[in-house]
N, C-alpha and C. Protein backbone atom coordinates (compact mmCIF):
# COMPACT_ATOMS: atom_id res chain seq x y z
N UNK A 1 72.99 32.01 146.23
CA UNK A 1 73.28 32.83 145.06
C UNK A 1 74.63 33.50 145.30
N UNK A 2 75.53 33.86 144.38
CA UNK A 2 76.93 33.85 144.36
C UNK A 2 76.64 35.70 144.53
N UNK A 3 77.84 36.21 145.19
CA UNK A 3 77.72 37.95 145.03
C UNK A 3 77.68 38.24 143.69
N UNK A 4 77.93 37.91 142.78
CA UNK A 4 78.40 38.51 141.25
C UNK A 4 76.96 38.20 140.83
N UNK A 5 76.47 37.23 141.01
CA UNK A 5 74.61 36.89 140.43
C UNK A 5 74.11 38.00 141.22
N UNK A 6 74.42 38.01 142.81
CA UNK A 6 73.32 38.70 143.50
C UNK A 6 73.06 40.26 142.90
N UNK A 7 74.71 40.92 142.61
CA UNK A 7 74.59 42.23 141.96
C UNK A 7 74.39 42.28 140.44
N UNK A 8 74.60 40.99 139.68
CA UNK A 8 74.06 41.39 137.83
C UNK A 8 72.02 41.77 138.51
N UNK A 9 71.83 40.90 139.06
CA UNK A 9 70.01 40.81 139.47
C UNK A 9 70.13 42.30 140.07
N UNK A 10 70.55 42.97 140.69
CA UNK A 10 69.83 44.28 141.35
C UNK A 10 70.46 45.18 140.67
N UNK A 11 71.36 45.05 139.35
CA UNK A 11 71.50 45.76 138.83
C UNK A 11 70.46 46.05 137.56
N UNK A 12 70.06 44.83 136.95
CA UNK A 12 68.83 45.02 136.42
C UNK A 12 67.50 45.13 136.30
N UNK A 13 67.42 44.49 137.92
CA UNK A 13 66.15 45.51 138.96
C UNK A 13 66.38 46.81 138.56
N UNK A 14 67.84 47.72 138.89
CA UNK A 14 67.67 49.07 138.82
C UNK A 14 67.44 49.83 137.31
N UNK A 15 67.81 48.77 136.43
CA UNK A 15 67.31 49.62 135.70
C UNK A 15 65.89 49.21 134.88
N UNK A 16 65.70 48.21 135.07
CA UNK A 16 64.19 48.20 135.43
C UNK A 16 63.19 49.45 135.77
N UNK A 17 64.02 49.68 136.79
CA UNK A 17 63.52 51.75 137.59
C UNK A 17 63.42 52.25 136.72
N UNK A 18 64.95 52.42 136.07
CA UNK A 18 64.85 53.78 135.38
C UNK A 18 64.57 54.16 134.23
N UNK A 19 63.66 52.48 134.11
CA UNK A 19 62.93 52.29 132.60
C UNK A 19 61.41 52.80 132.82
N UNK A 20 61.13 52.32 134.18
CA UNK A 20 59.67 53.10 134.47
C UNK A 20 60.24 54.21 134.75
N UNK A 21 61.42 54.95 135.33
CA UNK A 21 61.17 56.32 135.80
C UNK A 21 60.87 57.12 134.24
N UNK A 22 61.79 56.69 133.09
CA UNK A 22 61.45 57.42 132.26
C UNK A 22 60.05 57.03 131.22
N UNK A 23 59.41 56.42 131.32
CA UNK A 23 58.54 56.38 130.72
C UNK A 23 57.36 56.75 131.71
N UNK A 24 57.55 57.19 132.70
CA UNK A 24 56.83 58.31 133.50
C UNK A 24 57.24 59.53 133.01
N UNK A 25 58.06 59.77 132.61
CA UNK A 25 58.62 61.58 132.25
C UNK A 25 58.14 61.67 131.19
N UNK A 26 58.47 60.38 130.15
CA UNK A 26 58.04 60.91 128.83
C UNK A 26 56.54 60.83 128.87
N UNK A 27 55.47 60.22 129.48
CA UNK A 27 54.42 60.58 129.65
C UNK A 27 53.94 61.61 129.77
N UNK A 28 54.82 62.02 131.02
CA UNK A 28 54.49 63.62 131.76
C UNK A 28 54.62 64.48 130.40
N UNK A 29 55.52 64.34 129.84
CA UNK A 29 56.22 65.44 128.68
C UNK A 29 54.67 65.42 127.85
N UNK A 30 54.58 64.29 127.31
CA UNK A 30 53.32 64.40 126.43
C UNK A 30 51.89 64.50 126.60
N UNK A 31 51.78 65.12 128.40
CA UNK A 31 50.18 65.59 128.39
C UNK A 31 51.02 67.10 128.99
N UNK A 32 52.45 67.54 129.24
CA UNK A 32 52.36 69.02 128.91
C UNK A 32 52.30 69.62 127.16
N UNK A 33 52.21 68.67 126.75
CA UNK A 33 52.41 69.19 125.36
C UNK A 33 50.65 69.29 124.90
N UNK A 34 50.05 68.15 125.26
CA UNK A 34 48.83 68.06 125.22
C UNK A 34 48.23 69.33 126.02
N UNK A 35 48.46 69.56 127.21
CA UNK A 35 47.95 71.46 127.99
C UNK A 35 48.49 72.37 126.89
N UNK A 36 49.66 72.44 126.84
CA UNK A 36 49.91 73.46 125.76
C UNK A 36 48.91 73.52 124.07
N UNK A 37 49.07 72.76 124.10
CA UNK A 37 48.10 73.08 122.77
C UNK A 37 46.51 73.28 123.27
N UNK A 38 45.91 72.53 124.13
CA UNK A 38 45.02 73.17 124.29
C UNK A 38 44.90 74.88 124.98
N UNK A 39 45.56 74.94 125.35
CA UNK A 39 46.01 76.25 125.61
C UNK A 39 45.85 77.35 124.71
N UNK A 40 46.79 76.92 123.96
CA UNK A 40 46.60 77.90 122.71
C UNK A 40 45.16 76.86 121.67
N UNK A 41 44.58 76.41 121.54
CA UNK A 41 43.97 76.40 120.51
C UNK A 41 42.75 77.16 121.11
N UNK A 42 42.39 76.60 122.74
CA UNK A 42 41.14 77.85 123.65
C UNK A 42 41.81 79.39 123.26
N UNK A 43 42.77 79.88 123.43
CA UNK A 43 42.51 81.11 123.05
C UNK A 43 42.71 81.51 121.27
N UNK A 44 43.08 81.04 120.68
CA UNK A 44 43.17 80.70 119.19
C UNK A 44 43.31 82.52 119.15
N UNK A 45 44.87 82.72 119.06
CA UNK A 45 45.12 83.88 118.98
C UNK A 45 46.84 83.98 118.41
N UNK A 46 47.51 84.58 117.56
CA UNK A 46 48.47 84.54 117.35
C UNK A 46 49.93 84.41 118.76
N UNK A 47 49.17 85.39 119.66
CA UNK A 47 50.39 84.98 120.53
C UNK A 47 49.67 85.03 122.07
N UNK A 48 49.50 83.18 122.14
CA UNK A 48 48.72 82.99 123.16
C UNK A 48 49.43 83.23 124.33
N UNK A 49 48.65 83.13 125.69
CA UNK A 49 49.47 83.15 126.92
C UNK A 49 49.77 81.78 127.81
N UNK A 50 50.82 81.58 127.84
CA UNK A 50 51.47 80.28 128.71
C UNK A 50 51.65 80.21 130.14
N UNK A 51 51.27 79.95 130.93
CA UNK A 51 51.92 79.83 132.09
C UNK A 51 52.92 79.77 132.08
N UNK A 52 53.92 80.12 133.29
CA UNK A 52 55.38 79.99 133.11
C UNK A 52 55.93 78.84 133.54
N UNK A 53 54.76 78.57 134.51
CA UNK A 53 55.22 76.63 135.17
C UNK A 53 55.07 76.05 134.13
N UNK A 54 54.71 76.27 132.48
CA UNK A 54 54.72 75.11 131.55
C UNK A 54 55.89 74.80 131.35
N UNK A 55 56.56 75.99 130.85
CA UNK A 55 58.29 75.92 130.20
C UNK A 55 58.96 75.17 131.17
N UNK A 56 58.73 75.66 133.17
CA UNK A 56 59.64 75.28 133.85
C UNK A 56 59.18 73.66 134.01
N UNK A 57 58.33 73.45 133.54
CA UNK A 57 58.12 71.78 133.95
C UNK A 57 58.60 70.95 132.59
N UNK A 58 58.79 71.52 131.58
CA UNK A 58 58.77 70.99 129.96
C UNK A 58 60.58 71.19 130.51
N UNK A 59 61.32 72.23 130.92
CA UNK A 59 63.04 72.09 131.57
C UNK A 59 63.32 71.23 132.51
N UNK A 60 61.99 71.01 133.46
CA UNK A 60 62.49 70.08 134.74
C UNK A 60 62.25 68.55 134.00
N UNK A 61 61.59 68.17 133.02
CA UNK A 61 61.67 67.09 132.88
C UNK A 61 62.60 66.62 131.81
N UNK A 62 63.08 67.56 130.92
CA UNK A 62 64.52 67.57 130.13
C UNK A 62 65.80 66.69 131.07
N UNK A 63 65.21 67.76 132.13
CA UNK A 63 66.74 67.31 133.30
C UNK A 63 66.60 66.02 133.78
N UNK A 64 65.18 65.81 134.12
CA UNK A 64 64.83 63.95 134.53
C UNK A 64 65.63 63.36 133.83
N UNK A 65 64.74 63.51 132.36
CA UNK A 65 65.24 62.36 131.12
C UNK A 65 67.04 62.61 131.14
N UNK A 66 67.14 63.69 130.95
CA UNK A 66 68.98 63.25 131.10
C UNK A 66 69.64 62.68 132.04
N UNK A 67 69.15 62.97 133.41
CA UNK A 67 69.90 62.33 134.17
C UNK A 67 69.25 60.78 134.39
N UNK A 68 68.34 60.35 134.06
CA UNK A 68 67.89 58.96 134.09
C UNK A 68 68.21 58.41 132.64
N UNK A 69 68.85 59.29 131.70
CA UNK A 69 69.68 57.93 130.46
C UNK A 69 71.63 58.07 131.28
N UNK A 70 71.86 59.10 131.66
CA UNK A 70 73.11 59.10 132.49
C UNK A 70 73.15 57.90 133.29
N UNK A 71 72.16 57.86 134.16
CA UNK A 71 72.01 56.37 135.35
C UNK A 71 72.00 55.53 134.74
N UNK A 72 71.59 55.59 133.84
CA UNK A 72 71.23 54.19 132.98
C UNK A 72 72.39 53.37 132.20
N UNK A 73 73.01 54.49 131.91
CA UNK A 73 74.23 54.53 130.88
C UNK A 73 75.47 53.90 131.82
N UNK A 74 75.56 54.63 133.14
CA UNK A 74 76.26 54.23 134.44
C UNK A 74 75.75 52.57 134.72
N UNK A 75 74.66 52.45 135.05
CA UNK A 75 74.29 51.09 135.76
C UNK A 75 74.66 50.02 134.38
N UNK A 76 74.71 50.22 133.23
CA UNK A 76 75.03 49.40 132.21
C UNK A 76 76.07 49.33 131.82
N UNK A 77 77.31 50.49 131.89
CA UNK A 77 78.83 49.90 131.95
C UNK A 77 79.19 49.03 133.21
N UNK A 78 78.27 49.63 133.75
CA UNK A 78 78.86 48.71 135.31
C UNK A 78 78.72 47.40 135.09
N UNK A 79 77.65 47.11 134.84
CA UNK A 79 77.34 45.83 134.51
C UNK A 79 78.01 45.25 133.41
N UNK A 80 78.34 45.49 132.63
CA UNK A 80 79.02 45.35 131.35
C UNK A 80 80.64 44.69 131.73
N UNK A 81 80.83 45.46 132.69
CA UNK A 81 82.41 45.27 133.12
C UNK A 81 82.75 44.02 134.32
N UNK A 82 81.26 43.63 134.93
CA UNK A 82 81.03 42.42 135.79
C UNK A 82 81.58 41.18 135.54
């Protein structure tokens, strides 16, 4: 296999990754959204109480998803320019 085949292939191995990494996040995202509402619908009160690790995990995975369409965005000009 020629170097230029060997790296188009592990370049789309990688993003292969960062197609499961994010559809692991956006998962994650949508059973914190799923806690949150049950959250508030168990206390069914105008201004329920949140944990604070909800927000910081609903920000830490903002930052995933951006920096895994950044990688993504990177590993596909790269490739693009091969």
């Amino acid at each position: 296999m020629s170097g230029l085949a060997e790296i188009h292939q592990l370049l789309t191995a990688t993003q292969a990754g960062i197609g499961d990494g994010r559809a692991h996040a956006e998962r994650a995202r949508a059973l914190l959204g799923d806690a949150r509402r049950a959250l508030v619908d168990a206390q069914a009160k105008a201004d329920p109480w949140l944990p604070g690790q909800l927000a910081q995990a609903d920000e830490g995975l903002d930052h995933v998803l951006t920096r895994l369409a950044a990688a993504e965005d990177l590993v596909s000009g790269y490739q693009s320019r091969l």
